[in-house]
C-alpha atoms as a PDB file:
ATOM      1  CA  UNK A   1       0.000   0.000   0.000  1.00  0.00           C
ATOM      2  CA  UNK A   2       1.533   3.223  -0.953  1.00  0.00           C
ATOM      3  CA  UNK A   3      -0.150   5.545   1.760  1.00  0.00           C
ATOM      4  CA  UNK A   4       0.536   3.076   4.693  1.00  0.00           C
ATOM      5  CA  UNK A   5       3.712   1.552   2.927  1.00  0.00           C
ATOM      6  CA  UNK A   6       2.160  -1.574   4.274  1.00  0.00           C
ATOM      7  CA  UNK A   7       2.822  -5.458   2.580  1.00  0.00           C
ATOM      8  CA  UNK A   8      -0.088  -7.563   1.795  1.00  0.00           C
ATOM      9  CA  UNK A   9       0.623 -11.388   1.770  1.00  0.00           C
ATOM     10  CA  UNK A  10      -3.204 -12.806   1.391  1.00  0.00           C
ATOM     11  CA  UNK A  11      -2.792 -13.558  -2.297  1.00  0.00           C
ATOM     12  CA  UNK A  12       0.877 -15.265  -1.388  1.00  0.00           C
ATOM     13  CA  UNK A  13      -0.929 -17.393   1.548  1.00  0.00           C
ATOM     14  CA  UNK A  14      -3.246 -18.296  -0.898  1.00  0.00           C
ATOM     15  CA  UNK A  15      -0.844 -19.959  -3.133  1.00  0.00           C
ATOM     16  CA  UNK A  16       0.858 -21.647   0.157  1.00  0.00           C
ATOM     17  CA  UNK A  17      -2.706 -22.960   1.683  1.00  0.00           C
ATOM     18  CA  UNK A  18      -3.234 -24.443  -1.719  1.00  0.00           C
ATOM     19  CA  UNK A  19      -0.134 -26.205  -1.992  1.00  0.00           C
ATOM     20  CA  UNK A  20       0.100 -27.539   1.727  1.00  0.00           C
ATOM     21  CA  UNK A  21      -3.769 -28.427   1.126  1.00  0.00           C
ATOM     22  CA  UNK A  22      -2.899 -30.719  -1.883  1.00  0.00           C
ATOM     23  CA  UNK A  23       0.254 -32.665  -0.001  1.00  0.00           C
ATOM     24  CA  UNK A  24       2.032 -30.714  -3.321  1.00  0.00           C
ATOM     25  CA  UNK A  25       6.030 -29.646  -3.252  1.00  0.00           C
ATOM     26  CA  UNK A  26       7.293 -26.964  -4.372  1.00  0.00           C
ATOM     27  CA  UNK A  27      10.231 -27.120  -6.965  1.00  0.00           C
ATOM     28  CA  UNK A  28      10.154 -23.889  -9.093  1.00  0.00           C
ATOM     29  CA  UNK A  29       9.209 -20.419  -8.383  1.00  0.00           C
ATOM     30  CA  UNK A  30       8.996 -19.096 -12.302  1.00  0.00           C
ATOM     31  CA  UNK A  31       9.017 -15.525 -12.872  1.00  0.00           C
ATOM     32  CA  UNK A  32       7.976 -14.688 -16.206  1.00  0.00           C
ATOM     33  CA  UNK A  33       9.904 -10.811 -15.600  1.00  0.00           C
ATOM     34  CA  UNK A  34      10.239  -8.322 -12.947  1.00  0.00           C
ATOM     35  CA  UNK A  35       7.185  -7.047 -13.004  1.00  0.00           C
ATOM     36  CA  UNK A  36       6.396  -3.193 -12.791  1.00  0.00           C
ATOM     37  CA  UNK A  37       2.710  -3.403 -11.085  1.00  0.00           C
ATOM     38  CA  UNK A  38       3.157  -5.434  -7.742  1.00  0.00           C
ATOM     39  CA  UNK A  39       5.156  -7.168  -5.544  1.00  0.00           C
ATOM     40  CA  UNK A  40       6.470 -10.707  -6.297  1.00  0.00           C
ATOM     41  CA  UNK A  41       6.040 -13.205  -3.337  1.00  0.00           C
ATOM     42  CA  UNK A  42       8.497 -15.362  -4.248  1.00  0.00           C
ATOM     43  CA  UNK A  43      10.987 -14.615  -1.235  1.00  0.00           C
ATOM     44  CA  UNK A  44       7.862 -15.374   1.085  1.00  0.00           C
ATOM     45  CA  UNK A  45       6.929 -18.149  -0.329  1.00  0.00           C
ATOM     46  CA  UNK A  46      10.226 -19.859  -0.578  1.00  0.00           C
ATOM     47  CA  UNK A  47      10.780 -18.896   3.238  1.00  0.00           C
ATOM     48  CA  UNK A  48       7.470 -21.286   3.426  1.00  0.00           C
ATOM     49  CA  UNK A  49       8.536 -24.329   1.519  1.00  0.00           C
ATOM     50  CA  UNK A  50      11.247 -23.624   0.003  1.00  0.00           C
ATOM     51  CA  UNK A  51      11.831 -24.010  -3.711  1.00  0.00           C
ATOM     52  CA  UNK A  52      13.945 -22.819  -7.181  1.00  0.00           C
ATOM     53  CA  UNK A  53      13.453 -18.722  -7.712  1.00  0.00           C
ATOM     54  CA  UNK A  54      14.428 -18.733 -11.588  1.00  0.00           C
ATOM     55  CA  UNK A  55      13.990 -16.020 -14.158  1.00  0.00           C
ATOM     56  CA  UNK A  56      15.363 -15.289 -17.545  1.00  0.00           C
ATOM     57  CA  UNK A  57      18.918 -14.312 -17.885  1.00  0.00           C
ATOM     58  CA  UNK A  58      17.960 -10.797 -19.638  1.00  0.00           C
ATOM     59  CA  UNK A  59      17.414 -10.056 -15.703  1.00  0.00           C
ATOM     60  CA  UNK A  60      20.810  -8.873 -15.773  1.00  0.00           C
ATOM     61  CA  UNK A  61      19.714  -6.007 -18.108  1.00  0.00           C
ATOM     62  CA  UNK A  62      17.241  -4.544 -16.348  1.00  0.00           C
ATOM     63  CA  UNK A  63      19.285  -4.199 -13.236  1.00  0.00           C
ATOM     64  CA  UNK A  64      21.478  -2.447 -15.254  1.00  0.00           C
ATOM     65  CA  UNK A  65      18.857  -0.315 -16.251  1.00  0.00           C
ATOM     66  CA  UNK A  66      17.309   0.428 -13.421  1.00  0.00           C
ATOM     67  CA  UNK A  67      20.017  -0.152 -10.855  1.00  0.00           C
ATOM     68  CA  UNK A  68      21.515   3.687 -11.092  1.00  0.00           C
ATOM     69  CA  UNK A  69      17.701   5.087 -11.526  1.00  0.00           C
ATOM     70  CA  UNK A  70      17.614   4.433  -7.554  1.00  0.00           C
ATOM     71  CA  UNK A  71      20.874   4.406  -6.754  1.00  0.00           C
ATOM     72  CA  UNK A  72      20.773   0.770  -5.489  1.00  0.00           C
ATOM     73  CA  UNK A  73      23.664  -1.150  -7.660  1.00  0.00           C
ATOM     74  CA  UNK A  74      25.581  -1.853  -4.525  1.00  0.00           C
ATOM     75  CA  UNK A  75      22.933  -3.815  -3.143  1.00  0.00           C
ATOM     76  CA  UNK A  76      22.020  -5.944  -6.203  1.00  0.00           C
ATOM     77  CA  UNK A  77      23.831  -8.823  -6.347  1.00  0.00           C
ATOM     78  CA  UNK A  78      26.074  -8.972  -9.876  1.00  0.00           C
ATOM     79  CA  UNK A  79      25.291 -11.314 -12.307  1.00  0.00           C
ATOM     80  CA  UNK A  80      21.752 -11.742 -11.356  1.00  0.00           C
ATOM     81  CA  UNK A  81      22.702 -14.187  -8.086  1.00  0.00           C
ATOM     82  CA  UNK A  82      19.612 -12.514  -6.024  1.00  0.00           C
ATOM     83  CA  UNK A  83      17.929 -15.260  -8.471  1.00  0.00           C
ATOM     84  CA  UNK A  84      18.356 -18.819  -7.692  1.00  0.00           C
ATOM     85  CA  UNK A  85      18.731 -19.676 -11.702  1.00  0.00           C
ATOM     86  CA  UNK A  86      18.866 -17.849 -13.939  1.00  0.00           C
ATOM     87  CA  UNK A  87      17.180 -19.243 -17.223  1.00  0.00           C
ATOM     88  CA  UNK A  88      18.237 -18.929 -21.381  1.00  0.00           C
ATOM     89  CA  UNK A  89      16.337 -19.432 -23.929  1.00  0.00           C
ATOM     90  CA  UNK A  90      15.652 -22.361 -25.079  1.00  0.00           C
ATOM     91  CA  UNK A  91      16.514 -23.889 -21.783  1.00  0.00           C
ATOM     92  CA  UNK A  92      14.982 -27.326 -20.661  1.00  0.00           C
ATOM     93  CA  UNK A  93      13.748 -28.168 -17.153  1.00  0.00           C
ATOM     94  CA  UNK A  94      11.438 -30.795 -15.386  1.00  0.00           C
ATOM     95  CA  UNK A  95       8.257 -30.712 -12.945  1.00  0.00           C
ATOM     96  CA  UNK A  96       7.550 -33.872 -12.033  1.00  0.00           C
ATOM     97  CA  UNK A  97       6.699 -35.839 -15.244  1.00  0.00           C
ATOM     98  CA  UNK A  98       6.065 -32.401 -17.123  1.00  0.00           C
ATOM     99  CA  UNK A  99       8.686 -31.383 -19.580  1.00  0.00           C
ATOM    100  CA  UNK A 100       9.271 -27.424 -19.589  1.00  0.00           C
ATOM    101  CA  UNK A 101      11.282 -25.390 -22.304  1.00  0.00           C
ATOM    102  CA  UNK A 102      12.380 -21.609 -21.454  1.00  0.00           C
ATOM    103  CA  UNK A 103      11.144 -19.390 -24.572  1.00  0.00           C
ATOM    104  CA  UNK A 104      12.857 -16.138 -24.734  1.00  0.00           C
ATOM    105  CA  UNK A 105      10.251 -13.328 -25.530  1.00  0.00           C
ATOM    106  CA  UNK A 106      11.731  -9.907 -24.973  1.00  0.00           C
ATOM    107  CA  UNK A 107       9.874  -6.844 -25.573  1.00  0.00           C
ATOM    108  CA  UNK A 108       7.658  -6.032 -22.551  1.00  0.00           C
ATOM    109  CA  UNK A 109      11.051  -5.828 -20.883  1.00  0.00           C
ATOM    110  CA  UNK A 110      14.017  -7.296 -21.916  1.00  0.00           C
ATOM    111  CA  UNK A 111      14.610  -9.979 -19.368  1.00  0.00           C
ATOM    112  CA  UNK A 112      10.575 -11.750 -20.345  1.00  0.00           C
ATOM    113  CA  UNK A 113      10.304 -15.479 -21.019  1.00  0.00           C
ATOM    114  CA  UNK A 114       7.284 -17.300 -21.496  1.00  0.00           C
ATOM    115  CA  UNK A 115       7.430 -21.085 -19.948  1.00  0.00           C
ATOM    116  CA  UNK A 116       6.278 -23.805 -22.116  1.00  0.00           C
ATOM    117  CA  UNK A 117       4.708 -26.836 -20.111  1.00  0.00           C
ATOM    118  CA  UNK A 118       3.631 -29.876 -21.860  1.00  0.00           C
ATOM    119  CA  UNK A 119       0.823 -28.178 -24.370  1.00  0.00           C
ATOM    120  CA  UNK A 120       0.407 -25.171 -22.067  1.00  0.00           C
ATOM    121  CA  UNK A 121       2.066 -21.566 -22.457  1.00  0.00           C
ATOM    122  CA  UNK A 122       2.537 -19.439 -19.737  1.00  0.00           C
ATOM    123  CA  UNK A 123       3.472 -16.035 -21.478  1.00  0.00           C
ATOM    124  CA  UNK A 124       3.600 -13.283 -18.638  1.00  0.00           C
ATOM    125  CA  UNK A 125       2.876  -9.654 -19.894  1.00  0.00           C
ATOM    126  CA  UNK A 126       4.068 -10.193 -23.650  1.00  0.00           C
ATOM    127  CA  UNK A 127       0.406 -10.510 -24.866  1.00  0.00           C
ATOM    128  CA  UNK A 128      -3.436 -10.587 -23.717  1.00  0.00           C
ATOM    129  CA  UNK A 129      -6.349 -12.298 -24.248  1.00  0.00           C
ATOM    130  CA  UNK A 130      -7.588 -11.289 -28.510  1.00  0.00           C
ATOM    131  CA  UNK A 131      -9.827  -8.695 -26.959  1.00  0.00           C
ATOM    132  CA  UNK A 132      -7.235  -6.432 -25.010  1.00  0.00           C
ATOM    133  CA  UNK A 133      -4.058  -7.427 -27.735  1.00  0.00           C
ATOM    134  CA  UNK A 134      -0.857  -6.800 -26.294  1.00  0.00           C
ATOM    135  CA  UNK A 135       1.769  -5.347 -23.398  1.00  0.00           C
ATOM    136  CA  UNK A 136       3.021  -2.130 -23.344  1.00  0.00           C
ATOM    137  CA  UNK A 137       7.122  -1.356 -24.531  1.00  0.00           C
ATOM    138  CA  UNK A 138       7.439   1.849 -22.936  1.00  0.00           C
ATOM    139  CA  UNK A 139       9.591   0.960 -20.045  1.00  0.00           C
ATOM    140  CA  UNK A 140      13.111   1.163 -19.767  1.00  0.00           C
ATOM    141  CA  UNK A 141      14.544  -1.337 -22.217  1.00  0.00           C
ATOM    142  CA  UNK A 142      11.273  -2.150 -24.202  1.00  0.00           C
ATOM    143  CA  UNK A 143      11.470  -2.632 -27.432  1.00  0.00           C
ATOM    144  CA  UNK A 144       7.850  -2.997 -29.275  1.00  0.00           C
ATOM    145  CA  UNK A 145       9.805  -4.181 -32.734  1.00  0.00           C
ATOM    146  CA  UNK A 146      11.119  -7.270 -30.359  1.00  0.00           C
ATOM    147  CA  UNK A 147       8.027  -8.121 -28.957  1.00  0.00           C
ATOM    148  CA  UNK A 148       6.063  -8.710 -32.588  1.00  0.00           C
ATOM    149  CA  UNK A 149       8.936 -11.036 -33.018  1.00  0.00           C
ATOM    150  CA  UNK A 150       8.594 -12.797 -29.410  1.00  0.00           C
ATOM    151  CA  UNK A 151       4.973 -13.078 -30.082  1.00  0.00           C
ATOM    152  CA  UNK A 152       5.108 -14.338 -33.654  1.00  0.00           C
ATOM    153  CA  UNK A 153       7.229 -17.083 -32.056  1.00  0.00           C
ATOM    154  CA  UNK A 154       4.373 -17.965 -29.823  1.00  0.00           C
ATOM    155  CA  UNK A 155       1.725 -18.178 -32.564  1.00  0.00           C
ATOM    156  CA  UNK A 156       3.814 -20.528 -34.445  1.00  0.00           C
ATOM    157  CA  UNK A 157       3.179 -23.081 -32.153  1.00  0.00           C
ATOM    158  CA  UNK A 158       0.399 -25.735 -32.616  1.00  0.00           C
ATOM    159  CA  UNK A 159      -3.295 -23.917 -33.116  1.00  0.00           C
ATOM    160  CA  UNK A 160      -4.495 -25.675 -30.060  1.00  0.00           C
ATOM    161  CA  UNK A 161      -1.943 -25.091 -27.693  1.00  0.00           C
ATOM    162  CA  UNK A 162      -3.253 -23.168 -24.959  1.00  0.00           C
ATOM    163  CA  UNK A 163      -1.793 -19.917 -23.579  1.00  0.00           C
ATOM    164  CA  UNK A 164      -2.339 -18.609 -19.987  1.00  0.00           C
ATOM    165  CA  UNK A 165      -2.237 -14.700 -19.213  1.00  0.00           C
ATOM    166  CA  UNK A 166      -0.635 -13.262 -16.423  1.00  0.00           C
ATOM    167  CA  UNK A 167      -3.486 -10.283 -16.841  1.00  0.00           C
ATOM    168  CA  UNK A 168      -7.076  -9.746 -17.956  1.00  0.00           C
ATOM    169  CA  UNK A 169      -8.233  -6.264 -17.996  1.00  0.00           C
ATOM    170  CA  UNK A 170     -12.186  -7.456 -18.476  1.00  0.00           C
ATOM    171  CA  UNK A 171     -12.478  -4.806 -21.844  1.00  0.00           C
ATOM    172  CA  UNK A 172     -16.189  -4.040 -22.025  1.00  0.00           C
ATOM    173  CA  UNK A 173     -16.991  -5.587 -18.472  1.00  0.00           C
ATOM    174  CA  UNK A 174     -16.908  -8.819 -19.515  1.00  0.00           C
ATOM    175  CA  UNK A 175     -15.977 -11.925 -17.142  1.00  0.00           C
ATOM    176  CA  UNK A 176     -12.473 -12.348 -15.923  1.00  0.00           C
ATOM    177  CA  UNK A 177     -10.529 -14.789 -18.494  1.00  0.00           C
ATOM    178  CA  UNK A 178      -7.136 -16.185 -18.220  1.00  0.00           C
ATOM    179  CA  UNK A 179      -7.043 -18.758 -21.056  1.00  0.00           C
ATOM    180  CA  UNK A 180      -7.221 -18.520 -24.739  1.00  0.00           C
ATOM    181  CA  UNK A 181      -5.360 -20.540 -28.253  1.00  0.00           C
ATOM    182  CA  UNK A 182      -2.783 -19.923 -30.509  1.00  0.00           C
ATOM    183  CA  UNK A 183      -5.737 -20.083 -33.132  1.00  0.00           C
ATOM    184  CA  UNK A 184      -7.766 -17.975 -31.044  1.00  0.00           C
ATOM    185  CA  UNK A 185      -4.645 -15.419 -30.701  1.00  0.00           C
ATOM    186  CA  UNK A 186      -3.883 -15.952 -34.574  1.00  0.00           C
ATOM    187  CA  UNK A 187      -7.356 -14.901 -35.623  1.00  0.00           C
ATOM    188  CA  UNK A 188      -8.363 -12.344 -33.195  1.00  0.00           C
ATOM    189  CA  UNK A 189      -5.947 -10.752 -31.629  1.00  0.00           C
ATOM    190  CA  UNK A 190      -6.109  -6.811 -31.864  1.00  0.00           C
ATOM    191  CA  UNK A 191      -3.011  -6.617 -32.223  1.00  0.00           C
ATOM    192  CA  UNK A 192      -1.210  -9.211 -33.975  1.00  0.00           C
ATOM    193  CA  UNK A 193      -3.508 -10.715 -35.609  1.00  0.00           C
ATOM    194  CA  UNK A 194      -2.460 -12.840 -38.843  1.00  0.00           C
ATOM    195  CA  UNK A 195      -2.607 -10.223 -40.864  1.00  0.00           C
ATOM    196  CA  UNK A 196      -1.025  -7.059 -38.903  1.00  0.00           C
ATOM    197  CA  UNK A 197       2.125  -6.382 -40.336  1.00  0.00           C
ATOM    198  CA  UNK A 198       5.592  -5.428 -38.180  1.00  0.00           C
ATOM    199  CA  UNK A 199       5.959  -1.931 -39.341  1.00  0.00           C
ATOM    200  CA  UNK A 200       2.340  -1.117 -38.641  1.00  0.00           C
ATOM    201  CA  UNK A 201       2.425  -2.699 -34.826  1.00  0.00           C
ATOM    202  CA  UNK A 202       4.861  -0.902 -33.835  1.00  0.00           C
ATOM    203  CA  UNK A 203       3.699   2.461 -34.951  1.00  0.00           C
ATOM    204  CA  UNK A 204       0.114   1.325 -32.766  1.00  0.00           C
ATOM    205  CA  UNK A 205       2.432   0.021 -30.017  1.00  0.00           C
ATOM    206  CA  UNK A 206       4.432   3.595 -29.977  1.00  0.00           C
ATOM    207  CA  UNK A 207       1.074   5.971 -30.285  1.00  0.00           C
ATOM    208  CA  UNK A 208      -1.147   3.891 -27.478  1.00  0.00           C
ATOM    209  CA  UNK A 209       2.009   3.577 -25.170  1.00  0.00           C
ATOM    210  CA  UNK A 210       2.620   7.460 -25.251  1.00  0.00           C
ATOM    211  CA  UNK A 211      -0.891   7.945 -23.845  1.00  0.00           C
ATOM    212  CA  UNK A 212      -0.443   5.421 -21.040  1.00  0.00           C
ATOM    213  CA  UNK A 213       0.535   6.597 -17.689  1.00  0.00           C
ATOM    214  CA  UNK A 214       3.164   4.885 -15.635  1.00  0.00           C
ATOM    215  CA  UNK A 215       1.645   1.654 -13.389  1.00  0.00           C
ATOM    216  CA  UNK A 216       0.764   3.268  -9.563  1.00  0.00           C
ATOM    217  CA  UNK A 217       3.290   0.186  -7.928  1.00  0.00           C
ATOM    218  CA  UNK A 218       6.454   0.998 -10.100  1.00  0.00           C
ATOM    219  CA  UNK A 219       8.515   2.136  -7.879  1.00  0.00           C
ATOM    220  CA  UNK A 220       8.548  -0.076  -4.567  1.00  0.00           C
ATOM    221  CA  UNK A 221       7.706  -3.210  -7.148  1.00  0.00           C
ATOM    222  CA  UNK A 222      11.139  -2.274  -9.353  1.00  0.00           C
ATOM    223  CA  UNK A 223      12.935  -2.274  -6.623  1.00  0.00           C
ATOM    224  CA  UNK A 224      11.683  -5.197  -4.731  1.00  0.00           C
ATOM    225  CA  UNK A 225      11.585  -7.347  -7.814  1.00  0.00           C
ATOM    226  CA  UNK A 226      14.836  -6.902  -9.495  1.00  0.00           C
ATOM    227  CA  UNK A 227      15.802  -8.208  -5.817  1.00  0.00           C
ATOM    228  CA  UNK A 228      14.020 -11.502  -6.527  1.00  0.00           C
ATOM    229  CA  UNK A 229      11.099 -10.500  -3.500  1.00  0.00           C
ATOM    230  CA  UNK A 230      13.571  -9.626  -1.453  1.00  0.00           C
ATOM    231  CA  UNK A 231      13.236  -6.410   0.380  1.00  0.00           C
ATOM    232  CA  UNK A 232      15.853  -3.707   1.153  1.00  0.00           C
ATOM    233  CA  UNK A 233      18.351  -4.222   3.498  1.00  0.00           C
ATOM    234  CA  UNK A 234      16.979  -2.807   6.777  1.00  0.00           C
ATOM    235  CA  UNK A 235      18.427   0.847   8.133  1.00  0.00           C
ATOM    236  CA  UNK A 236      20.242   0.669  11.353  1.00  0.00           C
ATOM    237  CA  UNK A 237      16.612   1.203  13.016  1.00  0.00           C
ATOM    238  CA  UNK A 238      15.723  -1.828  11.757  1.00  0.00           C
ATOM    239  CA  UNK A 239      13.319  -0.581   9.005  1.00  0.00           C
ATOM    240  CA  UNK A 240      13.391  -1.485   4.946  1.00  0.00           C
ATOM    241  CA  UNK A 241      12.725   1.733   2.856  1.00  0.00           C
ATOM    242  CA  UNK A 242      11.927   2.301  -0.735  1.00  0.00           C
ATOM    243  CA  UNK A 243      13.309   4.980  -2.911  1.00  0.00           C
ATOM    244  CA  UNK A 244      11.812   7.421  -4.885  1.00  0.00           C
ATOM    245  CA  UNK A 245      13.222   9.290  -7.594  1.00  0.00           C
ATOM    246  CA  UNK A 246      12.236  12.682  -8.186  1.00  0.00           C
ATOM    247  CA  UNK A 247      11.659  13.569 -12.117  1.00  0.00           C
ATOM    248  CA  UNK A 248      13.282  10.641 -13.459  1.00  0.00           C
ATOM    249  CA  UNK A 249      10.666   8.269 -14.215  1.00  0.00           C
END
């Protein structure tokens, strides 16, 4: 909460009730990117039973980036180690009898993958369900020209695969939806639909994204995220604090 600079867990717990609930263990923590709208949990839910934190490698790049923009390089571990793995593309990895591949889709932000499980994509922020289209490239180290070519990678796949959202926006008031097909993207997407050529999505991408204004977490979720969950170190009073830039961002 900005005003109280309070944490919420709830939506963390729920994750960990569901597990313990289901006799489940936990081997992977998957971040799809450091996301600019909330808080990851995945330091608190490790510290509840344990796990892999693993991102992509472009991770490294957007501490880069945003490392100097608050003036915390010296507390971000080099090479991306506040990570527990750090992911490249193409990269294979198991959960339980699932086979996973790592697919490299830059764009959003530079360090976004999309995690391929069995006949199941999970493709964080790159794109939405046909109705809403695709993610913003406005942040540091977005590139909207790189995500039309990480999404045309995802609609090559098989026309049934299916592909799960990180977000749904509801356009129109419809229902909440999190699932959707490559055909389903393919057709009506719009976006990217089949027949929305490279030149012409990223002049949309460019004009909508200079209209948007910048998500309300960005600054405490930056700065936790990049960490991997983790917090700032504590002050010698024994409190974590969050930076804020003045006319930078």
């Amino acid at each position: 909460d900005l005003v109280s600079g309070r944490t919420d867990t709830a939506p963390s717990d729920a994750l960990i009730d569901h597990i313990e609930n289901e006799g489940l263990s936990l081997e992977w923590i998957l971040e799809t990117h450091a996301h600019a709208d909330h808080l990851t949990g995945a330091q608190y839910i490790r510290s509840k039973l344990g796990g892999t934190v693993a991102i992509g490698e472009g991770i490294q790049k957007v501490q880069a980036t945003f490392g100097p923009i608050f003036n915390i390089e010296s507390d971000i571990a080099d090479g991306g180690r506040d990570f527990d793995h750090l992911f490249t593309d193409g990269a294979t990895f198991g959960i339980g009898d699932l086979e996973c591949e790592v697919v490299a889709t830059p764009g959003h932000t530079n360090d976004s993958v999309s995690y391929k499980i069995g006949s199941a994509v999970f493709v964080g922020d790159s794109m939405f369900m046909p109705d809403f289209g695709t993610a913003r490239c406005d942040f540091p180290g977005g590139d909207a020209g790189l995500l039309f070519d990480s999404i045309q990678k995802i609609l090559s796949l098989p026309g049934d695969t299916r592909l799960f959202m990180c977000h749904d926006y509801m356009p129109g008031g419809r229902e909440l939806k999190w699932v959707c097909t490559v055909d389903e993207q393919r057709a009506g997407n719009i976006h990217v639909a089949e027949n929305v050529a490279k030149d012409d999505f990223v002049r949309m991408r460019t004009e909508r994204d200079a209209q948007l204004s910048l998500p309300k977490l960005i600054v405490p979720a930056i700065q936790v995220n990049v960490r991997a969950g983790r917090l700032p170190d504590a002050e010698k009073n024994e409190i974590s604090y969050i930076k804020t830039p003045i006319d930078t961002l």
